[in-house]
Every structure is written in C-alpha cells, then in structure tokens.
C-alpha atoms as a PDB file:
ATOM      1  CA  UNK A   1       2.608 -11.047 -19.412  1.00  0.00           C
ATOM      2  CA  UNK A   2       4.637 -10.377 -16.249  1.00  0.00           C
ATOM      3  CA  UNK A   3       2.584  -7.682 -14.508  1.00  0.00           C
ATOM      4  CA  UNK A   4       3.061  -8.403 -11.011  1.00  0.00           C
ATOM      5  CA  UNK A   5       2.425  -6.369  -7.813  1.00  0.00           C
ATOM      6  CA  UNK A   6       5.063  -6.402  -4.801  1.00  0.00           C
ATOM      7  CA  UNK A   7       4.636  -5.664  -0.950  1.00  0.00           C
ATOM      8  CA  UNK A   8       6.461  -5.330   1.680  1.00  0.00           C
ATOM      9  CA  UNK A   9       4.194  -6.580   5.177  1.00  0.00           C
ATOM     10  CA  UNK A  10       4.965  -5.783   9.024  1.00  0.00           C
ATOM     11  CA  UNK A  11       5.880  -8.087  11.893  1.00  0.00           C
ATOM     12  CA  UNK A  12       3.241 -10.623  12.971  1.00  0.00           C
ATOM     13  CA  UNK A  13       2.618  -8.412  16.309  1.00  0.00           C
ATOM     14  CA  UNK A  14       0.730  -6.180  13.783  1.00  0.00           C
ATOM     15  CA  UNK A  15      -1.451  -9.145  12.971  1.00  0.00           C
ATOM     16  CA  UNK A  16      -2.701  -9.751  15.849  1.00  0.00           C
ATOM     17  CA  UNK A  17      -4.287  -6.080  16.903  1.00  0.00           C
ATOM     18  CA  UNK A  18      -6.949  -3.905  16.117  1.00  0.00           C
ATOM     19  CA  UNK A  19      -5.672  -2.707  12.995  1.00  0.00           C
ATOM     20  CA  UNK A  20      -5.224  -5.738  11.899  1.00  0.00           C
ATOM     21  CA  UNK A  21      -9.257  -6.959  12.323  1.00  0.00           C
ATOM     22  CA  UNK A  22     -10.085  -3.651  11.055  1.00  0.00           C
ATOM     23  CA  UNK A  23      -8.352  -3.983   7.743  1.00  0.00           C
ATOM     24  CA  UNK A  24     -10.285  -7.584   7.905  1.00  0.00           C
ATOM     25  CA  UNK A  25     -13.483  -6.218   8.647  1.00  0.00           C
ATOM     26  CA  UNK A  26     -12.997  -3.237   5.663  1.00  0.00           C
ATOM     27  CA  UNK A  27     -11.712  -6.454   2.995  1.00  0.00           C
ATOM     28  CA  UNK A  28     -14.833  -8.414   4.242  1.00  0.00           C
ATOM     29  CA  UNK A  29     -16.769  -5.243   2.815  1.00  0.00           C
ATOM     30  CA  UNK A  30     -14.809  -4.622  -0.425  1.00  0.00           C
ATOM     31  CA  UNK A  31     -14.358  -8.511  -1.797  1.00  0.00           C
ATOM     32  CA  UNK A  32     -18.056  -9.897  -0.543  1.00  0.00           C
ATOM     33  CA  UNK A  33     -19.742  -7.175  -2.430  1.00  0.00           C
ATOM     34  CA  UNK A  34     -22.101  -8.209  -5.204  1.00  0.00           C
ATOM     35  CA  UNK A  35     -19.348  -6.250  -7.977  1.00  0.00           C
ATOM     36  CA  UNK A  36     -16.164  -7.877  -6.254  1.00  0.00           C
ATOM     37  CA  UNK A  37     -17.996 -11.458  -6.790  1.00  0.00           C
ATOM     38  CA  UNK A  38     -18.113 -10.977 -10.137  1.00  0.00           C
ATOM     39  CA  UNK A  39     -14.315 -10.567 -10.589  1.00  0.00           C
ATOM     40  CA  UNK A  40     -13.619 -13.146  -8.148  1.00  0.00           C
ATOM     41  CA  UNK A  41     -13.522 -16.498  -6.711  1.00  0.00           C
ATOM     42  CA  UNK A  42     -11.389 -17.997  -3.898  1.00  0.00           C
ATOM     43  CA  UNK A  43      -9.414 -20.356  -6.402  1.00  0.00           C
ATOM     44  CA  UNK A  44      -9.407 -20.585 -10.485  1.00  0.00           C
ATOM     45  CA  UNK A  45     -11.596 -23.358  -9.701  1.00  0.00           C
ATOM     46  CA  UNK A  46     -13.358 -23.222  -6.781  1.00  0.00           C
ATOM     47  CA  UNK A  47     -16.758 -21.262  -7.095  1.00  0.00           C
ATOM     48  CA  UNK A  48     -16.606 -19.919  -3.135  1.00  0.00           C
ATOM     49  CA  UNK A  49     -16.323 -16.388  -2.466  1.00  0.00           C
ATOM     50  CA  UNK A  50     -12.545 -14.818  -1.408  1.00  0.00           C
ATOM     51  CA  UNK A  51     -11.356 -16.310   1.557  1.00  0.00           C
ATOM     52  CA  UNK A  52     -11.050 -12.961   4.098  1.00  0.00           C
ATOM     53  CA  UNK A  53     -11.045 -14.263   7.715  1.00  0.00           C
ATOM     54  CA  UNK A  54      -8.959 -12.894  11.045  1.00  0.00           C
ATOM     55  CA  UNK A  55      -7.284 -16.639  11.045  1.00  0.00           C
ATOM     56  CA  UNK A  56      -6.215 -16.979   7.733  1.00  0.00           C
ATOM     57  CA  UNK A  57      -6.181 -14.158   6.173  1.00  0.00           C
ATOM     58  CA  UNK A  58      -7.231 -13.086   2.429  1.00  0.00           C
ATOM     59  CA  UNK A  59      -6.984 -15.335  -0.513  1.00  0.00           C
ATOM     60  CA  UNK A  60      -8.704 -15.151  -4.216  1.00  0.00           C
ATOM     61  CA  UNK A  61      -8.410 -15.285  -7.898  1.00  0.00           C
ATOM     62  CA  UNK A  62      -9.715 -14.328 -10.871  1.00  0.00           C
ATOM     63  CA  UNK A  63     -12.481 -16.289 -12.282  1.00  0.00           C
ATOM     64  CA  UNK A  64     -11.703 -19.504 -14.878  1.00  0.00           C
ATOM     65  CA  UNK A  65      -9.876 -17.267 -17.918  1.00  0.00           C
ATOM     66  CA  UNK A  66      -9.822 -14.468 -16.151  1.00  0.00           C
ATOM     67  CA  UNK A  67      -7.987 -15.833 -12.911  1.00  0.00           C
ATOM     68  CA  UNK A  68      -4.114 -16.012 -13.096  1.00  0.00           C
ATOM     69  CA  UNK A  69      -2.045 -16.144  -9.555  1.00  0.00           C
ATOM     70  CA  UNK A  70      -3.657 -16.431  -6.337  1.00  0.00           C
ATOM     71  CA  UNK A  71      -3.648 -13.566  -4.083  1.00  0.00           C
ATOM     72  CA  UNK A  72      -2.524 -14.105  -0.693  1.00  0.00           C
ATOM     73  CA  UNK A  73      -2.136 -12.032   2.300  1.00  0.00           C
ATOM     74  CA  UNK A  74      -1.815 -14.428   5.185  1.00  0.00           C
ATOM     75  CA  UNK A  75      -1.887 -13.530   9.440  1.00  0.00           C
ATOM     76  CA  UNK A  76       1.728 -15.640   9.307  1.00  0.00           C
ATOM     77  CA  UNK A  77       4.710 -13.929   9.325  1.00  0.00           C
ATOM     78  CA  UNK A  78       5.446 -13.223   5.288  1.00  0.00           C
ATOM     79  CA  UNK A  79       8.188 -10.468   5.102  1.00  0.00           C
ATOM     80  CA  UNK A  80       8.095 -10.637   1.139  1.00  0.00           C
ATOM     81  CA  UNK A  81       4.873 -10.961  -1.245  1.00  0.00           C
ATOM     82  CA  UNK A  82       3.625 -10.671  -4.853  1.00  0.00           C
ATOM     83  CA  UNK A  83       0.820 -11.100  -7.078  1.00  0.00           C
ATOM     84  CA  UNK A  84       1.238 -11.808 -11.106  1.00  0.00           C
ATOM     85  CA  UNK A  85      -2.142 -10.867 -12.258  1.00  0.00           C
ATOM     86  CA  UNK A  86      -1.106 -10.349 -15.926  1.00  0.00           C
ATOM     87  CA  UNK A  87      -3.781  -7.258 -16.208  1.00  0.00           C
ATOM     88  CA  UNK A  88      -6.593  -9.505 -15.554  1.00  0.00           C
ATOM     89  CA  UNK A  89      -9.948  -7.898 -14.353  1.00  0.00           C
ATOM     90  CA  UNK A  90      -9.565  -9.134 -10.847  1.00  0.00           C
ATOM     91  CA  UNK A  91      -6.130  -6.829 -10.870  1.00  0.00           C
ATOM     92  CA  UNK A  92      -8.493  -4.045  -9.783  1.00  0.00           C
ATOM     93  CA  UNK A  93      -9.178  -6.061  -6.729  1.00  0.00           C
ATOM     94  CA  UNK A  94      -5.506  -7.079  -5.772  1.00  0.00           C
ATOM     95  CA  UNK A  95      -4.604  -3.108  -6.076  1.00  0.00           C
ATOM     96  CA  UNK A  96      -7.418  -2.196  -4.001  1.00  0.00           C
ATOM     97  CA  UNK A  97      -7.116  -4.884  -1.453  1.00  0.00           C
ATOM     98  CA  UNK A  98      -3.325  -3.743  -1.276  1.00  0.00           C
ATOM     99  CA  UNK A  99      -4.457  -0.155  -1.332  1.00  0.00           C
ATOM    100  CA  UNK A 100      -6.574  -0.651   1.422  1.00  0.00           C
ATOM    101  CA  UNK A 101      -3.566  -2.594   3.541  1.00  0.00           C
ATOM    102  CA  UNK A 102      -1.360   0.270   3.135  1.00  0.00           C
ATOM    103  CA  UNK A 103      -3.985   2.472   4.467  1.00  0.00           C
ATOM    104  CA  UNK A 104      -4.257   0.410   7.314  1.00  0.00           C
ATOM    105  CA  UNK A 105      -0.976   0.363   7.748  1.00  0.00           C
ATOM    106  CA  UNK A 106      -0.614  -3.529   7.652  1.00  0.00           C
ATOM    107  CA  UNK A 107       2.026  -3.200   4.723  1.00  0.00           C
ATOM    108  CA  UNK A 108       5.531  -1.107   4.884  1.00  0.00           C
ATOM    109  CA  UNK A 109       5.456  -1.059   1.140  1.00  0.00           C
ATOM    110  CA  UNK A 110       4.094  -2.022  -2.210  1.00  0.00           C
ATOM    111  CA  UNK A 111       5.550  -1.504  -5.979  1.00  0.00           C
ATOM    112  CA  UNK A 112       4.210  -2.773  -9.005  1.00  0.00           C
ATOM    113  CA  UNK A 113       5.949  -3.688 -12.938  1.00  0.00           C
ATOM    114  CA  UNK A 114       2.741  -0.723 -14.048  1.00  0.00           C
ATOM    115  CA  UNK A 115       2.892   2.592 -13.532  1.00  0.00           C
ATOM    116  CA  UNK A 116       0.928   4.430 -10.278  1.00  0.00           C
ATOM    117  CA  UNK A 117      -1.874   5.456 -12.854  1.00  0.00           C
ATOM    118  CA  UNK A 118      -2.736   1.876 -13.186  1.00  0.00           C
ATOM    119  CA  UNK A 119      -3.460   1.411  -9.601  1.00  0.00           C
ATOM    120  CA  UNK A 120      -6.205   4.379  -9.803  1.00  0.00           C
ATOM    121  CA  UNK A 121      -9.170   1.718 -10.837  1.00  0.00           C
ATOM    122  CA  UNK A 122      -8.617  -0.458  -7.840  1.00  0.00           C
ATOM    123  CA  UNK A 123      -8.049   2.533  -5.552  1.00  0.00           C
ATOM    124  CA  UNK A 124     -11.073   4.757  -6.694  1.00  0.00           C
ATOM    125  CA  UNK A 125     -12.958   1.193  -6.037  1.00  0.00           C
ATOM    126  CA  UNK A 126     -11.903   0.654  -2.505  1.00  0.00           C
ATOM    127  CA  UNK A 127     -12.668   4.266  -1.956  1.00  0.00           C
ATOM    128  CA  UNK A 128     -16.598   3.681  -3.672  1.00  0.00           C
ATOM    129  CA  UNK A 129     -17.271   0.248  -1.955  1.00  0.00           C
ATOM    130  CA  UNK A 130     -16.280   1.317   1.507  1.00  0.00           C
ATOM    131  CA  UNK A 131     -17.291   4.986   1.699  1.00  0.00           C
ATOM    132  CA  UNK A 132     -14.018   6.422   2.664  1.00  0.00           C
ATOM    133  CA  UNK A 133     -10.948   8.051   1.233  1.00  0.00           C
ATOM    134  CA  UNK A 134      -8.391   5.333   0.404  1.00  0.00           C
ATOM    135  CA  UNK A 135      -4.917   7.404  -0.529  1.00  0.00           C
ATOM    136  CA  UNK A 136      -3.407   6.267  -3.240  1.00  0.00           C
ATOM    137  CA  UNK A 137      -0.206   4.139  -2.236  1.00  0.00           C
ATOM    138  CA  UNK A 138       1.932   6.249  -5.063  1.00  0.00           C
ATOM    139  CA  UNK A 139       0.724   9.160  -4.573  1.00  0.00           C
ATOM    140  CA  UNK A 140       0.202  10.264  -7.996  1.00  0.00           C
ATOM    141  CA  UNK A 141      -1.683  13.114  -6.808  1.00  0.00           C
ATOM    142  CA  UNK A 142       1.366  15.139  -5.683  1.00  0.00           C
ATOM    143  CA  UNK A 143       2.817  15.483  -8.818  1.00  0.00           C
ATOM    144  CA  UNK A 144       6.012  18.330  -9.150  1.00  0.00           C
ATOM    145  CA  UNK A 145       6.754  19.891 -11.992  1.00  0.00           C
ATOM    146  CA  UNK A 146       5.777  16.498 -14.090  1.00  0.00           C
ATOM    147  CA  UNK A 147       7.760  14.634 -11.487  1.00  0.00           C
ATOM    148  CA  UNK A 148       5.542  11.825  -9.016  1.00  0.00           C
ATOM    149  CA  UNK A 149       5.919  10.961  -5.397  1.00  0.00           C
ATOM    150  CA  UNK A 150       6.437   7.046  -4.198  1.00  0.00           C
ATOM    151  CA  UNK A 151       5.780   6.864  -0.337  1.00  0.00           C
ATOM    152  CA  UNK A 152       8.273   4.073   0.993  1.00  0.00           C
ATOM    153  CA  UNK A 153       7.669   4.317   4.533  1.00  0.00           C
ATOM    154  CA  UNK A 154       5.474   6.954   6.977  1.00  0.00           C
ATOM    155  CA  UNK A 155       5.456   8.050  10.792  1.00  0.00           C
ATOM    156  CA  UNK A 156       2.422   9.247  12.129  1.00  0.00           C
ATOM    157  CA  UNK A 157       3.175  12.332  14.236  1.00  0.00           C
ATOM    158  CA  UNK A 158      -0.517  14.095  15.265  1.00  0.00           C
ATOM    159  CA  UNK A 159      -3.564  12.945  13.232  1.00  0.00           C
ATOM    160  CA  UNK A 160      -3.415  16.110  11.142  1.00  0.00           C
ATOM    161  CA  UNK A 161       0.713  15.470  10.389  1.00  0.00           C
ATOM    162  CA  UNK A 162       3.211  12.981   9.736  1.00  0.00           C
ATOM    163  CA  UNK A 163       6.663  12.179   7.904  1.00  0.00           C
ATOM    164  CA  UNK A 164       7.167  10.880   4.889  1.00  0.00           C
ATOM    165  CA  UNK A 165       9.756   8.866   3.412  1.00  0.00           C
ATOM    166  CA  UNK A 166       9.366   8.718  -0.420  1.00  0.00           C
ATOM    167  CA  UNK A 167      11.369   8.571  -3.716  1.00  0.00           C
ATOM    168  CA  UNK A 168      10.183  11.356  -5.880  1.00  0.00           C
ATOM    169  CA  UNK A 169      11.075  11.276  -9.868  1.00  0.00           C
ATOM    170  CA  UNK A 170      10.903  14.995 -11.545  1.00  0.00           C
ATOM    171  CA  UNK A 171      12.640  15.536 -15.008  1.00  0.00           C
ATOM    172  CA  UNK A 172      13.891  12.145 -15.279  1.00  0.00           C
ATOM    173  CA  UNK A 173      16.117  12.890 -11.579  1.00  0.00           C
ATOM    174  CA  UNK A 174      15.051  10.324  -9.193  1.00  0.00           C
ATOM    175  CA  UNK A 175      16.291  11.364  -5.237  1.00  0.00           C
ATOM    176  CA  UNK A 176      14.521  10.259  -1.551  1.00  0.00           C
ATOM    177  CA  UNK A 177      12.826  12.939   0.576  1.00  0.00           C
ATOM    178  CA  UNK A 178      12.548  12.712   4.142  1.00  0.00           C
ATOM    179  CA  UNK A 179       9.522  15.296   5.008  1.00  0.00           C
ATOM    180  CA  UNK A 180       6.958  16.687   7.059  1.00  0.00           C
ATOM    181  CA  UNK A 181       3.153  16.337   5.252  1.00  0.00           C
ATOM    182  CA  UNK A 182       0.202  17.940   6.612  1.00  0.00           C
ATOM    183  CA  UNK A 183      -3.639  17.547   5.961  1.00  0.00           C
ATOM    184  CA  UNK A 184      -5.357  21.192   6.117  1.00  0.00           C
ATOM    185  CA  UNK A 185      -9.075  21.320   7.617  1.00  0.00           C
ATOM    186  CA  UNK A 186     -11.881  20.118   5.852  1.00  0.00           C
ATOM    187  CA  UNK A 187      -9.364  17.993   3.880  1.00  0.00           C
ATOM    188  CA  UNK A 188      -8.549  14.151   3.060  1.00  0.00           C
ATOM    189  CA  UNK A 189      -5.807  15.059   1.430  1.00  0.00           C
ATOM    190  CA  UNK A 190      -1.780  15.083   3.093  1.00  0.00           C
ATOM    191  CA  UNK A 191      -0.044  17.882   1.169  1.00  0.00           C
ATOM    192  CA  UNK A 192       4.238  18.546   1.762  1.00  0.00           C
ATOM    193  CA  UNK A 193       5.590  21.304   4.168  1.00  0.00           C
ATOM    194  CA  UNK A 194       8.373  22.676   3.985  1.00  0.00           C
ATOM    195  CA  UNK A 195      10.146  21.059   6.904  1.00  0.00           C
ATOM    196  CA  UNK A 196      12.267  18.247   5.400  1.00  0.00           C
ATOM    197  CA  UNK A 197      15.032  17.047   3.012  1.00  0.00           C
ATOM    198  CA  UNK A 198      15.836  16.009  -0.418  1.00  0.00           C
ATOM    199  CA  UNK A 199      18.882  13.476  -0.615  1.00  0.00           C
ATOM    200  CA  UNK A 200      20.558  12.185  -3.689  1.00  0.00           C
ATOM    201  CA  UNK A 201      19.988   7.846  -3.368  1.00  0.00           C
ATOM    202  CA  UNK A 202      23.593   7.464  -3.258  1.00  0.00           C
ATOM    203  CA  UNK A 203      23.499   9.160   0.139  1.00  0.00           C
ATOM    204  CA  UNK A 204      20.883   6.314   1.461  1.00  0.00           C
ATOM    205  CA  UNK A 205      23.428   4.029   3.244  1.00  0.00           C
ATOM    206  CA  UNK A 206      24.966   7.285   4.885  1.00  0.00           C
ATOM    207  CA  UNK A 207      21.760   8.824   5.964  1.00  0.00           C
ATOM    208  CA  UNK A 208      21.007   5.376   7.768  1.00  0.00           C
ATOM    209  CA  UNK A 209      23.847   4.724   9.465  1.00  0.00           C
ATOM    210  CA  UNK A 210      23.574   8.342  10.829  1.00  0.00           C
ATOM    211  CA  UNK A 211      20.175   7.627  12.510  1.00  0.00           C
ATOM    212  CA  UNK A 212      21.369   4.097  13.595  1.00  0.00           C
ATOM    213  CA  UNK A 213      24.579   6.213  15.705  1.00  0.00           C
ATOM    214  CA  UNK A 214      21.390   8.615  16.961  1.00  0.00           C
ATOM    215  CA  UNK A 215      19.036   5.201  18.046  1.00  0.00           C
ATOM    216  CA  UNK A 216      22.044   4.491  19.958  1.00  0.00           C
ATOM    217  CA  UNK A 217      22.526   7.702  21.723  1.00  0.00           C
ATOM    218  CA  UNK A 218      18.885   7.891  22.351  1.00  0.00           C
ATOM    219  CA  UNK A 219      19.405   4.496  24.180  1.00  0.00           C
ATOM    220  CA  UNK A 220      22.166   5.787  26.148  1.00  0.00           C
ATOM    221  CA  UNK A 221      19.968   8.649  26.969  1.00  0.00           C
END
C-alpha cells in the first residue's frame, strides 16, 4: 500500500522560536500519553518511547507489524517531507502530530494519497489528548454545495481574522480562492467572508507574478 502523507515545513528561523518549543511541548503531551504508547515506539525495533525533543525533533514508528516508515520531523532545515504509513494504526498519530504542526504553524502545507475524512481520527485525537481545538488541516468542515476546502497557505491578520489561500473542489470544478475568514464570538471555528476571490488554477502563475510587481513597488515605497 502506498498511503503516504506529504508536508511542506518553514525556514529553520521558525525552529528556533517560541512556536517552535510550543509545538514541542504540545507533541511531548500527545505522543507520551499512555494511548499514544500503545501505537508507538521510536523505531520498528526499539522499545523507547517517540523521540520529541527541542534538539532533534520528533521521530517514531509503529510498533513491530504495525510499524512501517519512520516519522520524522527534524529542527534542520527539511523543505520537503513524507510519511508512508500504509494505514497502519500509528497513521492516527502521524496525522495528528502533522495536524498539530499546521496549527502551530511550523508547516506551510500538508497533502495526503487519502481523502481529508481520513485525517479526522488523528485530528479529533490531538484535539482529546491536548484539550484544545486542533482545525482540521483540510478543512472538511466548510464544505459548499458538496464541494471541500484545502487550505494551502494562511496570513494571520487580527486574532479573530485572517486570509486564506485554499483550493476548493465543488461539482467536480477545482479553482484557488484567495479570502478573508473570520471566527465569530464564542467560536473555534474560522468561517469565509465575503471579501475575497475565486481564480481558475490556470490563472496561478499570473496572479503571482502580479503580487511579485506589487512586493516590488512596496519596496520602492
């Protein structure tokens, strides 16, 4: 089975900050818990617990049968990872570990050969073990008109608003949206305004270059 999971990380700078120890401290939590250790060892064959440490990062398997690739997410500068799990139970902890770096914004991206509904184990899990809302990376919740919503990249704005980059899919027509989300009081949950743009994909490399010509006004500025 070829069932592997894909992310995208950030610069080493982002290592080396609060955010980063945070996301440490919150994995420490999630992969040393009593449920986690019973999914997971730090190799196929080495009976310690995950490796999660500020140094060198996070690293774990499943356990004997049940262990396929290693997951690694390493302080180093990796531009490119991936994790072939091959469904095996410790996939719920490689979704929520990954679920968990989006949230902490230590990843630009993840994608996966399953659908977004096969994240939901790992993400719900996260969520349970920490005691916090852990978004879904896919957004699956946002779903329009049958369609589903794929955040690729996000820009805080306030800490009640930000913009969204995502690919949305509805009635088989796949197009990017560049948009303004919002989280309403007494809320978890980002929701769409309607302060944005839809774009057809081919339009990508135009849109780009058009905000590379205004980065270079805005340095003349």
């Amino acid at each position: 089975m070829g069932y592997t999971h894909y992310w995208k990380e950030k610069p080493l700078c982002s290592r080396l900050n609060p955010t980063w120890r945070k996301f440490i401290e919150d994995a420490r939590t999630l992969l040393w818990c009593e449920e986690s250790l019973e999914l997971a060892w730090r190799e196929l064959d080495i009976e310690d617990a995950p490796l999660v440490s500020y140094e060198g990062g996070i690293r774990f398997n499943g356990i004997g049968l049940d262990g396929h690739e290693t997951f690694v997410l390493e302080r180093i500068d990796t531009e490119f990872g991936f994790c072939k799990t091959a469904y095996k139970p410790y996939d719920k902890l490689v979704t929520a570990v990954l679920s968990l770096a989006k949230y902490h914004t230590i990843l630009y991206d993840v994608s996966s050969d399953g659908e977004p509904h096969e994240w939901d184990d790992g993400v719900e899990y996260a969520s349970k073990i920490l005691g916090i809302k852990i978004p879904h990376p896919f957004n699956p919740q946002y779903k329009h008109k049958g369609g589903v919503n794929m955040t690729l990249h996000e820009i805080p704005l306030t800490d009640s608003t930000k913009i969204l980059i995502t690919k949305d899919t509805i009635n088989e027509k796949t197009f990017g949206q560049i948009r303004v989300w919002t989280k309403p009081k007494d809320s978890d949950d980002y929701i769409p305004t309607k302060k944005g743009v839809a774009f057809d994909l081919s339009k990508t490399s135009e849109l780009v270059q058009g905000l590379l010509t205004l980065e270079d006004e805005g340095a003349k500025a």
